[in-house]
Structures are given as structure tokens and as C-alpha cells.
Protein backbone atom coordinates (compact mmCIF):
# COMPACT_ATOMS: atom_id res chain seq x y z
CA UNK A 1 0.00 0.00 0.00
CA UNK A 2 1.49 3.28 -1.27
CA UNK A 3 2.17 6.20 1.21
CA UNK A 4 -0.87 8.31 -0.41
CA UNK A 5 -3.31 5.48 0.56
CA UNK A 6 -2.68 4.52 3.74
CA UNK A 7 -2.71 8.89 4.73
CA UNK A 8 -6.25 8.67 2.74
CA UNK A 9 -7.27 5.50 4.19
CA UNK A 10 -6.19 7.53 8.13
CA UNK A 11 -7.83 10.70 6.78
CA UNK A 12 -11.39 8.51 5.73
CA UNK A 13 -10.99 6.68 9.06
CA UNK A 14 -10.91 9.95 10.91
CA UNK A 15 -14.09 11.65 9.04
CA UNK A 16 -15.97 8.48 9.78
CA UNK A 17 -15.51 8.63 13.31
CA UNK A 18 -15.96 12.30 13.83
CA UNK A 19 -19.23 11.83 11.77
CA UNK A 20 -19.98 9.07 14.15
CA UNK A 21 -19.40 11.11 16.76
CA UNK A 22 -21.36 13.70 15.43
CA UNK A 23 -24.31 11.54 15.44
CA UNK A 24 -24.06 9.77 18.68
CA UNK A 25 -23.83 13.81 20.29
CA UNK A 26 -27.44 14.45 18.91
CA UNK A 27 -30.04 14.81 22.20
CA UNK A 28 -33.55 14.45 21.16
CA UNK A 29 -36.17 15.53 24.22
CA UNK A 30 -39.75 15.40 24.45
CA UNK A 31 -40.57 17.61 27.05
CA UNK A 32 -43.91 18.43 28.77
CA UNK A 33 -44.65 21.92 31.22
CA UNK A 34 -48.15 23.03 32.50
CA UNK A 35 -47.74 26.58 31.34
CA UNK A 36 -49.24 28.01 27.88
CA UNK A 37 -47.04 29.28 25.41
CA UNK A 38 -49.19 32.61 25.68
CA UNK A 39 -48.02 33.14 29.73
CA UNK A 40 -44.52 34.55 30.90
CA UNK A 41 -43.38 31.15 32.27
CA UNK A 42 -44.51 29.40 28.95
CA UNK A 43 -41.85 32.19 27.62
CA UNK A 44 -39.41 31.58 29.66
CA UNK A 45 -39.30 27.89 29.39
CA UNK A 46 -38.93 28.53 25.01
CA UNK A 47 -36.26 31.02 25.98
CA UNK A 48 -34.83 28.10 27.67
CA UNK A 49 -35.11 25.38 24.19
CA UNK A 50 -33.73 28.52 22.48
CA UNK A 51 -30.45 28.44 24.58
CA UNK A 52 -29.57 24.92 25.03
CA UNK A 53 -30.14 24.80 21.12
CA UNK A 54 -27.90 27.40 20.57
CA UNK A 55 -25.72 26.21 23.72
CA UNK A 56 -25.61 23.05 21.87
CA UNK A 57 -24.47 23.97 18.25
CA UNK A 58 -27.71 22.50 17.34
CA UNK A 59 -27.21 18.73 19.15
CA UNK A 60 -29.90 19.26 21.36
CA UNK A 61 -33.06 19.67 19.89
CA UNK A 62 -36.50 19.74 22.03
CA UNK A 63 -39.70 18.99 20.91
CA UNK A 64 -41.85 21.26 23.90
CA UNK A 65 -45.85 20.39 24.41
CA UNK A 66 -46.88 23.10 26.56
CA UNK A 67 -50.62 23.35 28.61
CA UNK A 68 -50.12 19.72 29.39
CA UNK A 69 -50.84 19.06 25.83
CA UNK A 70 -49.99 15.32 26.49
CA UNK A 71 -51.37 14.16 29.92
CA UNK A 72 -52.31 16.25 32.77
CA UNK A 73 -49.97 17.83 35.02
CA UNK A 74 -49.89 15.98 37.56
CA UNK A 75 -49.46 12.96 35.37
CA UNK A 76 -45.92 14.20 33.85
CA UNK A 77 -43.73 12.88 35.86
CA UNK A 78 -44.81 9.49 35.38
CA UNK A 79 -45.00 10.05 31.88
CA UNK A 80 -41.37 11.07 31.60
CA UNK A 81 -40.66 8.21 33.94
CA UNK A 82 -41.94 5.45 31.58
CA UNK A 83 -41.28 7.01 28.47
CA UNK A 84 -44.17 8.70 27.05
CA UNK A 85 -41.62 11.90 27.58
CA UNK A 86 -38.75 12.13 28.26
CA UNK A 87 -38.36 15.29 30.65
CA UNK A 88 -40.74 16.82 33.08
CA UNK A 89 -41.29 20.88 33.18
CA UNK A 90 -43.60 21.16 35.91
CA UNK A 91 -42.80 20.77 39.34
CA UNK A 92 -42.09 18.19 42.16
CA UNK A 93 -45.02 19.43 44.71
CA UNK A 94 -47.07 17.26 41.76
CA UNK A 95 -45.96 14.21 43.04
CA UNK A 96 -46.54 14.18 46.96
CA UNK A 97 -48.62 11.04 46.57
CA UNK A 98 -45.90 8.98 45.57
CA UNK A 99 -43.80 10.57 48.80
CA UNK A 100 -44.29 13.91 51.01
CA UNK A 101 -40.65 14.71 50.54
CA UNK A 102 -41.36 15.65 46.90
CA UNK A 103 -43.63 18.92 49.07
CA UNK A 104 -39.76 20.11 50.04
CA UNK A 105 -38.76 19.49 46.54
CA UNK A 106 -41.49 21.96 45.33
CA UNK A 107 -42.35 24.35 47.54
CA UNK A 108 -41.27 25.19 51.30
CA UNK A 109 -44.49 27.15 51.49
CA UNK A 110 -43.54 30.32 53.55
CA UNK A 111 -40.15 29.28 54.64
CA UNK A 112 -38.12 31.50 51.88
CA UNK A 113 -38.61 34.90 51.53
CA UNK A 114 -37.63 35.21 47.30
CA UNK A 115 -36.51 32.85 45.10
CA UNK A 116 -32.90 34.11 45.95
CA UNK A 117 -32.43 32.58 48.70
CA UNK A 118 -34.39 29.11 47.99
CA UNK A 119 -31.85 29.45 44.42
CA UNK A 120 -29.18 29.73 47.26
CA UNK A 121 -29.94 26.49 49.19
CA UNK A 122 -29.88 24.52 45.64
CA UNK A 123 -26.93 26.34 44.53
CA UNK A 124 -24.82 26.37 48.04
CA UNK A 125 -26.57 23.94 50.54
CA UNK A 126 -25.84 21.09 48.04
CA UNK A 127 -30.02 21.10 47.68
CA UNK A 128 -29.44 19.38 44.03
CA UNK A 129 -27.46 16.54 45.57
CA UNK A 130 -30.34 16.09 48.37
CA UNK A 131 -33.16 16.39 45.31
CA UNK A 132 -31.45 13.79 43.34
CA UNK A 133 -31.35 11.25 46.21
CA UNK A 134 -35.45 11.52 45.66
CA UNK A 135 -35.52 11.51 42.34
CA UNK A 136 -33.15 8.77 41.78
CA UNK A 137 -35.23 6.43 43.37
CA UNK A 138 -38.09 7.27 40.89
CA UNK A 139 -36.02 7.22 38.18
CA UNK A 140 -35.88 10.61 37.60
CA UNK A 141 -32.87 12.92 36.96
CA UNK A 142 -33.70 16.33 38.68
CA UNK A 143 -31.74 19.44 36.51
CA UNK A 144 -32.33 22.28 38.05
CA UNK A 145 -35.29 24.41 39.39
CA UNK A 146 -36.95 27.87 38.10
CA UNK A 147 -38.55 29.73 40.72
CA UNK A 148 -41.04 33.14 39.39
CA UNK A 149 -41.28 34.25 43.04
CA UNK A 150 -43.81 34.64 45.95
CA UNK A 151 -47.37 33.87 44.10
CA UNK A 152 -50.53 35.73 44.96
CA UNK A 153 -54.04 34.45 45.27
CA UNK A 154 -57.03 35.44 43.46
CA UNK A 155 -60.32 35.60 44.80
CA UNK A 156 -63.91 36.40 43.87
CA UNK A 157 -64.33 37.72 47.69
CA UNK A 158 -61.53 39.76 50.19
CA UNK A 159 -58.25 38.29 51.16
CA UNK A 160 -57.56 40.69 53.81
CA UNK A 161 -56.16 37.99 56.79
CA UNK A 162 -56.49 34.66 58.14
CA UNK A 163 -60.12 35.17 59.01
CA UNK A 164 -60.78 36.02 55.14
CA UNK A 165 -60.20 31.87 54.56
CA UNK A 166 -62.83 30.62 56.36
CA UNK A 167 -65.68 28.88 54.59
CA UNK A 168 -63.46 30.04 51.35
CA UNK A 169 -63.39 27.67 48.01
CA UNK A 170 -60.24 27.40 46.30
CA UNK A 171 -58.39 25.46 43.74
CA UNK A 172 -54.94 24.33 45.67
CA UNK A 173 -52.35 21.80 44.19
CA UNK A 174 -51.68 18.85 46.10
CA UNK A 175 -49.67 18.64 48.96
CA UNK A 176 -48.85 20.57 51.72
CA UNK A 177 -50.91 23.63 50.66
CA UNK A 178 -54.28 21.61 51.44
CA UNK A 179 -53.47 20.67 54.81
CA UNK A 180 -52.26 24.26 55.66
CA UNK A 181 -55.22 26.31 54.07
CA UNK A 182 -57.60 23.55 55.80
CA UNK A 183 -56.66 24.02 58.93
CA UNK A 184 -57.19 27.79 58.38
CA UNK A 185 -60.86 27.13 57.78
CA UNK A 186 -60.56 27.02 54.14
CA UNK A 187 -61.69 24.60 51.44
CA UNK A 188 -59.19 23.27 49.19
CA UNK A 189 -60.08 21.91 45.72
CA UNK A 190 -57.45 19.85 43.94
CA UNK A 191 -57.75 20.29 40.40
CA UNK A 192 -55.42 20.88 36.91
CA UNK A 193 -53.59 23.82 36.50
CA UNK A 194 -55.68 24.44 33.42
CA UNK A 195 -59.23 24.00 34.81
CA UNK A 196 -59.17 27.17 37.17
CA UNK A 197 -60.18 29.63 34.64
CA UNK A 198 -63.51 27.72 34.05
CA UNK A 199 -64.06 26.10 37.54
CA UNK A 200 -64.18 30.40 38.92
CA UNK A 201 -66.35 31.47 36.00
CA UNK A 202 -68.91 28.92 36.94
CA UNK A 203 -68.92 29.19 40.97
CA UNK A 204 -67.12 25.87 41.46
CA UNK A 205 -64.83 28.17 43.36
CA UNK A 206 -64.21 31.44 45.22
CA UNK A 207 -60.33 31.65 44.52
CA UNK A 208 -57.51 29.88 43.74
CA UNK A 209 -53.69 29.19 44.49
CA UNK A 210 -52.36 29.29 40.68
CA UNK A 211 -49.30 31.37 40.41
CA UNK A 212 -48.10 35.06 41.00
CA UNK A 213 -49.62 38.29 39.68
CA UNK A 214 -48.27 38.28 36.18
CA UNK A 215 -49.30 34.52 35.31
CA UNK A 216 -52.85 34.67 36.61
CA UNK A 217 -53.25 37.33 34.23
CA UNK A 218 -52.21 35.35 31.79
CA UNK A 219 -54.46 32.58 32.93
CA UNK A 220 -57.06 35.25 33.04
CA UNK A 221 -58.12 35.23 36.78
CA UNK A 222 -58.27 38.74 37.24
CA UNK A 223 -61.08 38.96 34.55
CA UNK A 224 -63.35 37.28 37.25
CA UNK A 225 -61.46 37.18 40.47
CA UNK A 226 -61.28 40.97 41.39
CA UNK A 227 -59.57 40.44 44.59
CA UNK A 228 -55.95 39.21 45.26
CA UNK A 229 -52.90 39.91 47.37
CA UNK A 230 -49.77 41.07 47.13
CA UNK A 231 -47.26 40.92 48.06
CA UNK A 232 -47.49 37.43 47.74
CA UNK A 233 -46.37 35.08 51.21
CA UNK A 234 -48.09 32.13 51.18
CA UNK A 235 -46.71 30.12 48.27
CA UNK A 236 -43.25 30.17 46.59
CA UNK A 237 -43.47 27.03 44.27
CA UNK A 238 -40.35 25.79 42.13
CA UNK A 239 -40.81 24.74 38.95
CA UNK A 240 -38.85 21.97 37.65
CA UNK A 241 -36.47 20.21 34.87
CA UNK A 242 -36.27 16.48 35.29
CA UNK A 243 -35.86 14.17 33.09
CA UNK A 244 -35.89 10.32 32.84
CA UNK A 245 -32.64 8.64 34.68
CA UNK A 246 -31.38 6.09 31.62
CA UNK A 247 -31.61 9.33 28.86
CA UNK A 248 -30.29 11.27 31.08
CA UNK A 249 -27.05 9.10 31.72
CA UNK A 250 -27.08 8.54 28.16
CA UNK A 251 -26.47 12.05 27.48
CA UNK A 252 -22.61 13.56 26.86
CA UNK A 253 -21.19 15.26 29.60
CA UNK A 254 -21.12 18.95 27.83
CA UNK A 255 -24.95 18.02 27.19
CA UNK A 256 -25.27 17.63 30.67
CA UNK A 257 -23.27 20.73 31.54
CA UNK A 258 -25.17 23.05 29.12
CA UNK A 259 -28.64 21.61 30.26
CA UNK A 260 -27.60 22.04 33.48
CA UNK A 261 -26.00 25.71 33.51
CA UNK A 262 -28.75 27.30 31.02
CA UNK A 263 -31.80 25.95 33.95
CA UNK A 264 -29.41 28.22 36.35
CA UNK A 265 -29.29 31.25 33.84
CA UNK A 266 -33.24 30.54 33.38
CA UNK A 267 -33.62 30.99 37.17
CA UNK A 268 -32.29 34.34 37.54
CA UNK A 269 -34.09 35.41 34.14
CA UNK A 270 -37.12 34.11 35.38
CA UNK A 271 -37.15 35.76 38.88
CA UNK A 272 -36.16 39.05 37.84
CA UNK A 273 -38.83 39.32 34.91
CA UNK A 274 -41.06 38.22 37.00
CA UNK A 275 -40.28 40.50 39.62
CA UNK A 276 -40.57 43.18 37.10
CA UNK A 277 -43.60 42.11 35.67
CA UNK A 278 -45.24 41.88 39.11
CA UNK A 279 -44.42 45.59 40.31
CA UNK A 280 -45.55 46.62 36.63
CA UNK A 281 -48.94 44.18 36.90
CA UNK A 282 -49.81 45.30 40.18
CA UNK A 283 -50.48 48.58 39.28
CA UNK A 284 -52.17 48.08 36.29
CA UNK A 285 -54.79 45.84 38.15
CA UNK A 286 -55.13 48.57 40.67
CA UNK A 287 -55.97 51.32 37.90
CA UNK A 288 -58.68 47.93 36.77
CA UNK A 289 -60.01 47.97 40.18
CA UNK A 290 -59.00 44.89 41.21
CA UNK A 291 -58.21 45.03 45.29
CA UNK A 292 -54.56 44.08 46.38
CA UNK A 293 -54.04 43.72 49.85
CA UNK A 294 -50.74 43.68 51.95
CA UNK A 295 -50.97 41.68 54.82
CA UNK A 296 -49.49 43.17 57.92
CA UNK A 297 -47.21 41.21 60.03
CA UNK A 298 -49.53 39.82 62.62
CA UNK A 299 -51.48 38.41 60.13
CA UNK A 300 -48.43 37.17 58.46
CA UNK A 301 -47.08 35.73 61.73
CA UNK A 302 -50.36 33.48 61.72
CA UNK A 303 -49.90 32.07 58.71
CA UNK A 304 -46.24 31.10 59.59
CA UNK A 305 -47.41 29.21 62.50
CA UNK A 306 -49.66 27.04 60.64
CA UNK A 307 -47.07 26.77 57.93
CA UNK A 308 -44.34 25.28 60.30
CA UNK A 309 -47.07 22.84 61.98
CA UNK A 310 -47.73 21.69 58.51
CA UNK A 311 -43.97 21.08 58.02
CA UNK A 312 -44.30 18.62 60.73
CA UNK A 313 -47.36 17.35 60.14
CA UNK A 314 -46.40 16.54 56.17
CA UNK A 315 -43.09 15.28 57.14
CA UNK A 316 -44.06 11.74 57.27
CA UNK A 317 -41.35 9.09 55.72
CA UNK A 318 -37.10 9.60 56.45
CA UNK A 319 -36.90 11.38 52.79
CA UNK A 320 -39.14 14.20 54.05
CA UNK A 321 -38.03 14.84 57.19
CA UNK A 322 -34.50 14.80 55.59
CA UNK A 323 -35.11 17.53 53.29
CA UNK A 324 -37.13 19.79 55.56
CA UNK A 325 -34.14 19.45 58.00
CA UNK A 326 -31.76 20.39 54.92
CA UNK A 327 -34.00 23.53 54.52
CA UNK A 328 -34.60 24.63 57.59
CA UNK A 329 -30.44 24.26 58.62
CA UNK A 330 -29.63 26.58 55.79
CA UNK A 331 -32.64 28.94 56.54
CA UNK A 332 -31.16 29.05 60.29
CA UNK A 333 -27.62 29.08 58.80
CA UNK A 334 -28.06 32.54 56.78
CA UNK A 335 -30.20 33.87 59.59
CA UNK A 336 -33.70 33.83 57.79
CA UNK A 337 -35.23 31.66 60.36
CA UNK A 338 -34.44 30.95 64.04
């Protein structure tokens, strides 16, 4: 074999296994959130596909069904689990049937103040380590978290203080936020994120614990609900990336990286739009005459005391109690809490 073929034969050998390497790099996800495309979270979360995408040079390419297009929301996880997806955009408080611990995954409800320092315990307290131990055992990979901020409820009737939730009708997700707002007199309503809109406009309801100021507008509430609150206290929900544990170990490392990094970038995109947003929002709905109320501290301070009881109370296998113990240390550690 002459000098000239074996360097072509070397040179061929090369393309075909940078070509093959080309193709085994491509990352194909089906991913489902519970947002609309028309909301500022369903925004976000294509701003997110847009990056990775670019991140990516093109190798990872997602194929996004937002408004729960596929099953409900509640039924995501479990479809990413077993392959009807492959990656779940909505959140772990979805999931507290399968174990409480997923409520601490979700939403501390009350225990952080802004999605800075809840951002902080992920990012510093080794909180992604102590998610994936959960997830892991579902067979979920959990990527990072997005978090729009404190969320305000909307009501067709005043949400002035405690008192206000007796006898009061309301759609609540699952999870801790049922046992808290029941023993507060109130009467939670688990339903689908996108059955609120319809459930208030025909009485089902009074209210409803959806999302912050800016996304229930988006949802609509405001239309019918003319009362709310803000700023908002009671619920601080994460929303999630998580995706199925065999494509996620299948996936190269700088895959892995840029998934991870851009979810991190989202975060502090999403809170400070949506902090934005909110101060913007809330005085738009004012000039609409829709009511806003602040609570005052004492009002505030009874809230937090059924909040912690509900810690305890939800806080019901080693999992849970491990990651409410992993909040609460850093909330004590940086002084938020005593």
C-alpha cells in the first residue's frame, strides 16, 4: 500500500468517526410543562429550548408540548418516567402522593422569603445533591429548578387575613398547601392547572392558588377574580427540569453541563422578569379595580405558624423529614429563620 493510501485510508478513518461522533452527540427531548405558550413562564421555558439549542451547536433539539398538551400535570412525571416523555417541566409538589418529601422538593411554602435565597440552598446547601437522592429512586434525573417568586391568590371575595379563609373555596395543588389552608378554615379543591379559569367562572370556586400576579393574568383570573394579594407570602413554588434517569445518563457530559448551567441562567431570568412584571402588573390591576391587599405582620405571623405545623405534620417518611431538616439548617444558617 502506497504512502498516499494509507494517509487517505487515516484521513477517511478519521471523518468516519468524527461523523460518528457527530451523530451519537445528537439529544432528542420530548418535554412536557403546564404553562401556555401565551403566559410569561410558557416564555421563559422557550427562551430556555432557544439556549440549550444554541448552547448546543444544534445537538440538542427539544420537541416542547406546553398546557399539558400530552397528559395532565400531575401525570408528567410518570410520563417522563416510563417514556411517554422524556423530561418533566412542571414541578415536584405534583408528586406528593408517591412521597411527602417531593412537598420540600417543590415548595417550602412560607419558609423562603424570594426565590434568591431558595436558588441559594440549591446552589450552596448542596439542595441538588439532596433532590437527586429523591428523584433517583423514581427514576428521575432532577436538573435544576426555576422559581417566578412569591405567588398571589385570586379571589372572587376579600383576602384581607387569616379570618378572610374561612368557609373560602379554592383550587390548591396537592400537597402541603391543602393541609395548611384547611386548617385555616378554608376549602381546598385539587384540580389541573388548566381547569381554574372555568371552575371560577362557573362558581365551582371562590379563589384559587395558581401562580403570582403576572401569570394569573395570563391565565385570566383577574377577569373574574377581582380580589388578590400582594405581596405574595403564602406560596413560593419551584418549577422543575427532570428528566428520565437512563436518557439522562445517556447524554454527553457537555450536554449535561449546558442543560444544566442554562436551567441556572433561566432561574435568575425568570425571577427578575417576574419580579418586574409583578411591580408593573400590580399597578395596572389597581388602575382595573382589582383590590390588592398587603398583609401586615400579625397576620403574616399566623400564617407562619400554621405553615411550620404543617412542616411537621407533612413530614411523614425519612426522605421528608431529611429535606425539611436540609431547609430549615440553611434557613437558620443565613439567619432567615431561628
Amino acid at each position: 500500500m502506497t504512502m498516499f493510501n494509507r494517509v487517505t485510508l487515516a484521513v477517511s478513518a478519521a471523518m468516519f468517526a468524527l461523523g460518528a461522533s457527530a451523530v451519537s452527540a445528537q439529544t432528542n427531548l420530548r418535554i412536557q410543562t403546564h404553562f401556555s405558550q401565551e403566559t410569561l413562564s410558557g416564555q421563559m421555558a422557550e427562551k430556555y429550548i432557544n439556549d440549550i439549542a444554541a448552547m448546543s451547536n444544534g445537538e440538542i433539539q427539544v420537541e416542547m408540548f406546553y398546557a399539558s398538551s400530552v397528559v395532565k400535570s400531575a401525570e408528567t412525571f410518570d410520563a417522563a418516567a416510563t417514556g411517554i416523555l422524556d423530561c418533566d417541566m412542571t414541578g415536584g409538589a405534583y408528586q406528593t402522593g408517591k412521597n411527602p418529601a417531593f412537598q420540600f422538593a417543590g415548595d417550602l411554602m412560607g419558609g423562603y422569603a424570594n426565590p434568591y435565597q431558595q436558588m441559594a440552598w440549591l446552589l450552596h446547601g448542596d439542595g441538588r445533591a439532596a433532590l437527586n437522592e429523591l428523584y433517583n429512586q423514581h427514576n428521575m434525573e432532577f436538573v435544576g429548578w426555576w422559581i417566578p417568586g412569591p405567588e398571589s391568590l385570586s379571589s372572587t371575595r376579600p383576602i384581607r387575613n387569616v379570618e378572610d379563609f374561612k368557609d373560602w373555596k379554592f383550587r390548591s395543588p396537592p400537597g402541603l398547601a391543602t393541609k395548611v389552608f384547611s386548617n385555616l378554615g378554608a376549602s381546598p379543591i385539587v384540580m389541573d392547572f388548566n381547569e381554574i379559569f372555568t371552575a371560577l367562572e362557573t362558581g365551582i370556586i371562590d379563589g384559587a392558588d395558581a401562580a403570582n400576579l403576572t401569570n394569573n393574568i395570563g391565565l385570566g383570573l383577574y377577569d373574574i377574580a377581582k380580589h388578590t394579594n400582594f405581596p405574595g407570602f403564602h406560596s413560593m413554588p419551584a418549577d422543575h427540569l427532570a428528566c428520565r434517569k437512563d436518557v439522562w445518563d445517556a447524554m454527553p457530559e457537555h450536554h449535561k453541563h449546558i442543560m444544566i448551567v442554562a436551567m441556572d441562567a433561566l432561574a435568575m431570568h425568570n425571577a427578575t422578569i417576574n419580579e418586574v412584571m409583578n411591580a408593573r402588573n400590580a399597578v395596572a390591576l389597581r388602575e382595573k379595580g382589582v383590590n390588592l391587599y398587603e398583609w401586615s405582620p400579625e397576620e403574616l405571623a399566623k400564617f407562619r405558624t400554621a405553615v411550620k405545623a404543617g412542616w411537621e405534620e407533612f413530614a411523614t417518611t425519612p426522605e421528608a423529614k431529611e429535606l425539611l431538616q436540609s431547609h430549615v439548617d440553611f434557613l437558620v444558617d443565613i439567619g432567615a429563620m431561628r
